[in-house]
N, C-alpha and C. Protein backbone atom coordinates (compact mmCIF):
# COMPACT_ATOMS: atom_id res chain seq x y z
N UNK A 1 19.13 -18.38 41.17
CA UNK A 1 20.00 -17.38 40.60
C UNK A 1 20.07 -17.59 39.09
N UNK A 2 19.72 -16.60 38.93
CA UNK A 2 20.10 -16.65 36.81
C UNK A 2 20.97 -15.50 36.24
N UNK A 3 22.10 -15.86 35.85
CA UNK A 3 23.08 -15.00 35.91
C UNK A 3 23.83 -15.64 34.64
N UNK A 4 24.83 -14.30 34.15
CA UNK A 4 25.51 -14.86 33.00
C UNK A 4 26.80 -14.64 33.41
N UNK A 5 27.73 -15.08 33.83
CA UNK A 5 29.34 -14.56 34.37
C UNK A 5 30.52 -15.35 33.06
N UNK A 6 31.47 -14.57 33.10
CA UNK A 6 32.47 -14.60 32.47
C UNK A 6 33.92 -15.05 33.26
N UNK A 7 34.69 -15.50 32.43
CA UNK A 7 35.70 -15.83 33.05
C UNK A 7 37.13 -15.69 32.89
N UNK A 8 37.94 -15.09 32.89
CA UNK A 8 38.89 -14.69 32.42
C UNK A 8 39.88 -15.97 32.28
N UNK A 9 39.69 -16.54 31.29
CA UNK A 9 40.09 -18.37 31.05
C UNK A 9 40.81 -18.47 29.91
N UNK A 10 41.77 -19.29 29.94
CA UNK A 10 42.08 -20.04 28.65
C UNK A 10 41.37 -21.30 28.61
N UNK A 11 40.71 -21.87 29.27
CA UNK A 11 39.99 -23.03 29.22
C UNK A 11 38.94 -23.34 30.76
N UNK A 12 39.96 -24.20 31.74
CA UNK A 12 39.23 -24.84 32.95
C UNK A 12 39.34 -23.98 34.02
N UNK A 13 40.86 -23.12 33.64
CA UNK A 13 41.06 -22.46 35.00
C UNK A 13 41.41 -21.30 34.72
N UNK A 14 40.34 -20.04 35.69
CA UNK A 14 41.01 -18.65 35.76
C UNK A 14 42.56 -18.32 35.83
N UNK A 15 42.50 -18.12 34.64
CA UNK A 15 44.08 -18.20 34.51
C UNK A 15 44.67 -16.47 33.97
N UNK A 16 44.06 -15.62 33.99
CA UNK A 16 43.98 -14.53 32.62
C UNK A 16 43.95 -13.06 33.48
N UNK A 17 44.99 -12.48 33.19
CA UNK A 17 44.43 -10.82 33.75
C UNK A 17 44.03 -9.87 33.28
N UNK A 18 42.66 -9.38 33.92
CA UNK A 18 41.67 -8.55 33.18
C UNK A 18 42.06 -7.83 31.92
N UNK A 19 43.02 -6.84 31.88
CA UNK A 19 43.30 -6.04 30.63
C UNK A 19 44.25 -6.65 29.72
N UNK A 20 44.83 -8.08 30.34
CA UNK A 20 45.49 -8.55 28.99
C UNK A 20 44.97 -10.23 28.19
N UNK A 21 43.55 -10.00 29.25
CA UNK A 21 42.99 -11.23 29.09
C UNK A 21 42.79 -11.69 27.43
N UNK A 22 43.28 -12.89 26.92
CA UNK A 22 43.10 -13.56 25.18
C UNK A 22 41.76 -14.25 25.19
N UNK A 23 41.27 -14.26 26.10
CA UNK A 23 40.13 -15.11 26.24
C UNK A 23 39.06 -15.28 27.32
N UNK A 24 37.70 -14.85 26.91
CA UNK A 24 36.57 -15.20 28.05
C UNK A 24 35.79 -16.36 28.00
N UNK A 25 35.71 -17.10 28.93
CA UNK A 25 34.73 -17.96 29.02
C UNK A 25 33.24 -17.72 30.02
N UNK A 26 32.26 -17.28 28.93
CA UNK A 26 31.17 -17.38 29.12
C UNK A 26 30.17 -18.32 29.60
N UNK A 27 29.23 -18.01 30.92
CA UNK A 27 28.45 -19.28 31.35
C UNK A 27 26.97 -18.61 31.51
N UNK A 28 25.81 -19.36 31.27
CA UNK A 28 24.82 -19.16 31.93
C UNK A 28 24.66 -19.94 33.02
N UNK A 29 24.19 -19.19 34.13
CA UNK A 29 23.81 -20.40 35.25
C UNK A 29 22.66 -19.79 35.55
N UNK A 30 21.60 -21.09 35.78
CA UNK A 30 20.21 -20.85 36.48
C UNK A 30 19.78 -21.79 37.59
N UNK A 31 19.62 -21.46 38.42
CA UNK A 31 19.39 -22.50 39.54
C UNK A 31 20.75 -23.62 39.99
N UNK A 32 20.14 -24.59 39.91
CA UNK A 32 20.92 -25.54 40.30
C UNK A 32 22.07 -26.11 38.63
N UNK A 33 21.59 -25.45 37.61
CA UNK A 33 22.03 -26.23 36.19
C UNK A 33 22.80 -24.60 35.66
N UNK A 34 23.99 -24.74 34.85
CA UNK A 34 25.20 -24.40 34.05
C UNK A 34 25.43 -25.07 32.88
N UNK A 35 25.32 -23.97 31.89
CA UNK A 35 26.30 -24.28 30.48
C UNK A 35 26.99 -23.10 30.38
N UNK A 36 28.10 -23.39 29.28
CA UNK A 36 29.17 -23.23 28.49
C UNK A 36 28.24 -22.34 27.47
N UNK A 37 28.32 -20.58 27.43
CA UNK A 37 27.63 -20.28 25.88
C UNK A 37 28.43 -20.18 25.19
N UNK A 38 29.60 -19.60 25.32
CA UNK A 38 30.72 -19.32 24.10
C UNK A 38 32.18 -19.07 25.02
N UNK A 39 33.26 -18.80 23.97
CA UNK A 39 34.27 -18.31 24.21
C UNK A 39 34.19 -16.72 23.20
N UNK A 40 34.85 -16.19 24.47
CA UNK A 40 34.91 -14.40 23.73
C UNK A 40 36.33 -14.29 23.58
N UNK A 41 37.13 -13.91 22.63
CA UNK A 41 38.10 -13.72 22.23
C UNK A 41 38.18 -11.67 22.11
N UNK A 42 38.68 -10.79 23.25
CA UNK A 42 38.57 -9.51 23.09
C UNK A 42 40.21 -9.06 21.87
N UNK A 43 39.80 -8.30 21.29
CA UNK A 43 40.57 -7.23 20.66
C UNK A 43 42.31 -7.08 21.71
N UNK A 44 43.19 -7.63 21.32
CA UNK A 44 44.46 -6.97 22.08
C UNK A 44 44.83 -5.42 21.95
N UNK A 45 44.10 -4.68 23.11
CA UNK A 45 44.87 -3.44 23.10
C UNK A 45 45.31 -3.13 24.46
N UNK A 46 45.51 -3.86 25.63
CA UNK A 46 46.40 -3.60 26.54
C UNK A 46 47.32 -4.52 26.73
N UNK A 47 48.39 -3.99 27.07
CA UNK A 47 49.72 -4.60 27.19
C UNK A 47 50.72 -4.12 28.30
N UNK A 48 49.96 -4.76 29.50
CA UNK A 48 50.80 -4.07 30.35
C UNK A 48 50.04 -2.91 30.97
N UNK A 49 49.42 -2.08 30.16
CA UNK A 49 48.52 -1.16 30.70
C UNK A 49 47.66 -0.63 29.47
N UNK A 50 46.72 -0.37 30.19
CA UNK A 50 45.77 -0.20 28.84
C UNK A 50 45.06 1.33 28.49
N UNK A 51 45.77 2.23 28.08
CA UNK A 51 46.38 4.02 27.95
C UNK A 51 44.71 3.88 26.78
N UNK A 52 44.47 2.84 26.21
CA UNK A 52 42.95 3.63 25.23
C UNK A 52 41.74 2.84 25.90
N UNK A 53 41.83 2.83 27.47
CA UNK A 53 40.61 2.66 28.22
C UNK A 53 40.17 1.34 27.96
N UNK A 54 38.95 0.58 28.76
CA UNK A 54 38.40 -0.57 28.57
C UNK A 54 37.09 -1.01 28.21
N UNK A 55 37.05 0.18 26.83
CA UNK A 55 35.78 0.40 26.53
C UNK A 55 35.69 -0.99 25.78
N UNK A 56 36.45 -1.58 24.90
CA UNK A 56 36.53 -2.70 24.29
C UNK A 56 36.22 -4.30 25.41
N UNK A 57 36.39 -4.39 26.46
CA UNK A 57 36.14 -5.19 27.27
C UNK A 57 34.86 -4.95 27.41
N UNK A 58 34.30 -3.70 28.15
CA UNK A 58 33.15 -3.20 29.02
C UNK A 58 32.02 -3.86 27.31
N UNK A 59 32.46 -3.34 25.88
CA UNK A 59 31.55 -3.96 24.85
C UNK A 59 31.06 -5.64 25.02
N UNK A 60 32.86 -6.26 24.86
CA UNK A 60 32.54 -7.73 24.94
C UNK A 60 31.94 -8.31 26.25
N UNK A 61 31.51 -8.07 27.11
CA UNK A 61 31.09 -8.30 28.30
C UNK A 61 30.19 -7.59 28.76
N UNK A 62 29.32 -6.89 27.90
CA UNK A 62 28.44 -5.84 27.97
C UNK A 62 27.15 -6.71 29.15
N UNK A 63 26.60 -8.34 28.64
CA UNK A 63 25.62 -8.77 28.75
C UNK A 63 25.94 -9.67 30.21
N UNK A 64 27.33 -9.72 30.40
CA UNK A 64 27.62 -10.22 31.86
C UNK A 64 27.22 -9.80 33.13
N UNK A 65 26.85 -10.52 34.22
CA UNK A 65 26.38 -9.95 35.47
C UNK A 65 27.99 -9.47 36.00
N UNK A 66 28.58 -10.77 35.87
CA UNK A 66 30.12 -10.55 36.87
C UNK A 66 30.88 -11.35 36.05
N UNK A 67 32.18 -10.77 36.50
CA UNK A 67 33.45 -11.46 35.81
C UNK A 67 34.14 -11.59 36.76
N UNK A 68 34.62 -13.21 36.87
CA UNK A 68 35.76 -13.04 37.30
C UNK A 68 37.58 -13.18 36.38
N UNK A 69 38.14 -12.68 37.54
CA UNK A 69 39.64 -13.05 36.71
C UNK A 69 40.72 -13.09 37.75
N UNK A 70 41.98 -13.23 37.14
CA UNK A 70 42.95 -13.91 38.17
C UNK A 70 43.69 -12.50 38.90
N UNK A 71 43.79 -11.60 38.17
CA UNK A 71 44.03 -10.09 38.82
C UNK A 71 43.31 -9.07 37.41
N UNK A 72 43.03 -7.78 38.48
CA UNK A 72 42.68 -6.42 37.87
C UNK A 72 43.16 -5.33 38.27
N UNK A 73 43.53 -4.31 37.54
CA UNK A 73 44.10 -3.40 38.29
C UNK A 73 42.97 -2.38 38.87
N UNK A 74 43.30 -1.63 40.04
CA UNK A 74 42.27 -0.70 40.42
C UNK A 74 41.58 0.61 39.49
N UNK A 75 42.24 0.44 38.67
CA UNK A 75 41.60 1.76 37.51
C UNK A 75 40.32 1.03 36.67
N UNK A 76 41.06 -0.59 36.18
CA UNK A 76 39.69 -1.50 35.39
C UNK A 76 39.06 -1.55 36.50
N UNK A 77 39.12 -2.57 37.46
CA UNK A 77 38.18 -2.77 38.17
C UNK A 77 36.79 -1.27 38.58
N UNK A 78 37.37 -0.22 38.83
CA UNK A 78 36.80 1.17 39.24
C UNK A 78 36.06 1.29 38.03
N UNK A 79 36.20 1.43 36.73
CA UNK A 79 35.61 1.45 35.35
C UNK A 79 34.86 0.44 35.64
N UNK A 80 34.60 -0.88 35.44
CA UNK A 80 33.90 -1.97 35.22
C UNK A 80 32.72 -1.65 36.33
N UNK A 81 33.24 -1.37 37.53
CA UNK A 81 32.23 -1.04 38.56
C UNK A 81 31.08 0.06 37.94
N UNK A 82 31.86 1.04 37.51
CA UNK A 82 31.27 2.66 37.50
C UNK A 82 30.14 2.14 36.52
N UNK A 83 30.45 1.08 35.48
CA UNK A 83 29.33 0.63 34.53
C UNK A 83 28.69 -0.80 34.48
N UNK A 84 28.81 -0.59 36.28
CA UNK A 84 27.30 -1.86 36.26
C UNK A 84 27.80 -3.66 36.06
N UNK A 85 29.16 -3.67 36.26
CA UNK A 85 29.44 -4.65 36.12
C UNK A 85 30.24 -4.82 37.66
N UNK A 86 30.10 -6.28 38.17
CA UNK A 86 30.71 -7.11 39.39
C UNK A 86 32.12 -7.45 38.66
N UNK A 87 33.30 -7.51 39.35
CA UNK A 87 34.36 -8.26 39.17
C UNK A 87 35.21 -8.23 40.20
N UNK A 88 35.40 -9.88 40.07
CA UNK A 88 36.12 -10.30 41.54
C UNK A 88 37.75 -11.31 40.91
N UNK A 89 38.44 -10.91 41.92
CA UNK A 89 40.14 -11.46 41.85
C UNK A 89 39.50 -13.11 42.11
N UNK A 90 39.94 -14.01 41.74
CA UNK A 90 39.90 -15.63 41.42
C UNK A 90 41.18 -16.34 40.94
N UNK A 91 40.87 -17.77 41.57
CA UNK A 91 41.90 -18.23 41.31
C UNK A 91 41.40 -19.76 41.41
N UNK A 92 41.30 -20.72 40.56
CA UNK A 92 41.19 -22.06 40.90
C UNK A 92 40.22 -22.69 39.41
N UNK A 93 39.68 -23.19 39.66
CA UNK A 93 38.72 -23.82 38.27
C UNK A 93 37.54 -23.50 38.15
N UNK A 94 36.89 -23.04 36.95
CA UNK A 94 35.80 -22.59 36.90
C UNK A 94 34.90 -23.22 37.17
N UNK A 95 34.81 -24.46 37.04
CA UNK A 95 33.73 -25.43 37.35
C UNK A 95 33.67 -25.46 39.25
N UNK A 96 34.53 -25.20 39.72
CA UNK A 96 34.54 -25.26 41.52
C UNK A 96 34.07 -23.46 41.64
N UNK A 97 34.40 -22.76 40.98
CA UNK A 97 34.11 -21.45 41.22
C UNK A 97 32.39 -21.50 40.70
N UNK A 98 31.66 -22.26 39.80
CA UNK A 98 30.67 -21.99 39.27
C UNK A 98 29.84 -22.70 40.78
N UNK A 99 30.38 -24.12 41.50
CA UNK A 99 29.34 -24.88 41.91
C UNK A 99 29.24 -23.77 43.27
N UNK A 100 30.35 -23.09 43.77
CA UNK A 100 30.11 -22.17 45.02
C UNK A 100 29.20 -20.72 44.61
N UNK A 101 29.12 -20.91 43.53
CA UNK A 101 28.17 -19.67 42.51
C UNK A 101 26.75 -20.36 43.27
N UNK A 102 26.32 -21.54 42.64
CA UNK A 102 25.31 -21.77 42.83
C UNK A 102 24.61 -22.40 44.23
N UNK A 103 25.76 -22.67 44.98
CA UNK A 103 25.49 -22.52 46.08
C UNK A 103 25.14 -20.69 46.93
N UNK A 104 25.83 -20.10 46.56
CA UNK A 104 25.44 -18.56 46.68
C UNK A 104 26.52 -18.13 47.59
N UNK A 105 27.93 -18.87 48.03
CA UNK A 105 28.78 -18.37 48.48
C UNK A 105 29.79 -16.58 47.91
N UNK A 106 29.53 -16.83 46.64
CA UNK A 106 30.23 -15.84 46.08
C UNK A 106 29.77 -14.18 45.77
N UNK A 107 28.04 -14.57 45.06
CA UNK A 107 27.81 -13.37 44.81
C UNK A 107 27.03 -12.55 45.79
């Protein structure tokens, strides 16, 4: 599997909800091996609800296979879908969420 997923993180653990997420943590994973490419820091424009769409997310996460995060509401999630992107509700540490990645439990 070679995939690039995101994480709706302040650091170790999906901690972040989709439209008010401060922070992505970006991974490549290929096979059996994972790194760390960056942290994405998106633009704050939802708060609670996000009335000027999630075109600003759908940009910063343009190059992602899947994201996860700790909740989404059904309008992002339906958007994110409609444009080619996976995103799944999570909860626990990214590093235990990455090794069931590469085992192939998730996607």
């Amino acid at each position: 599997m070679n995939s690039r997923i995101a994480f709706a993180s302040t650091g170790e653990y999906v901690d972040q909800h989709f439209g008010s997420a401060r922070y992505f943590q970006v991974y490549d994973i290929a096979g059996n091996e994972h790194h760390h490419v960056e942290t994405r820091r998106p633009e704050a424009k939802c708060r609670g609800n996000c009335e000027g769409g999630f075109n600003h997310l759908l940009e910063i996460l343009s190059d992602c296979d899947a994201v996860f995060v700790g909740k989404i509401g059904p309008g992002a999630a339906a958007f994110m879908i409609a444009h080619g992107k996976r995103v799944f509700e999570a909860a626990g540490a990214v590093e235990e969420i990455i090794a069931e990645l590469k085992k192939g439990n998730l996607l």
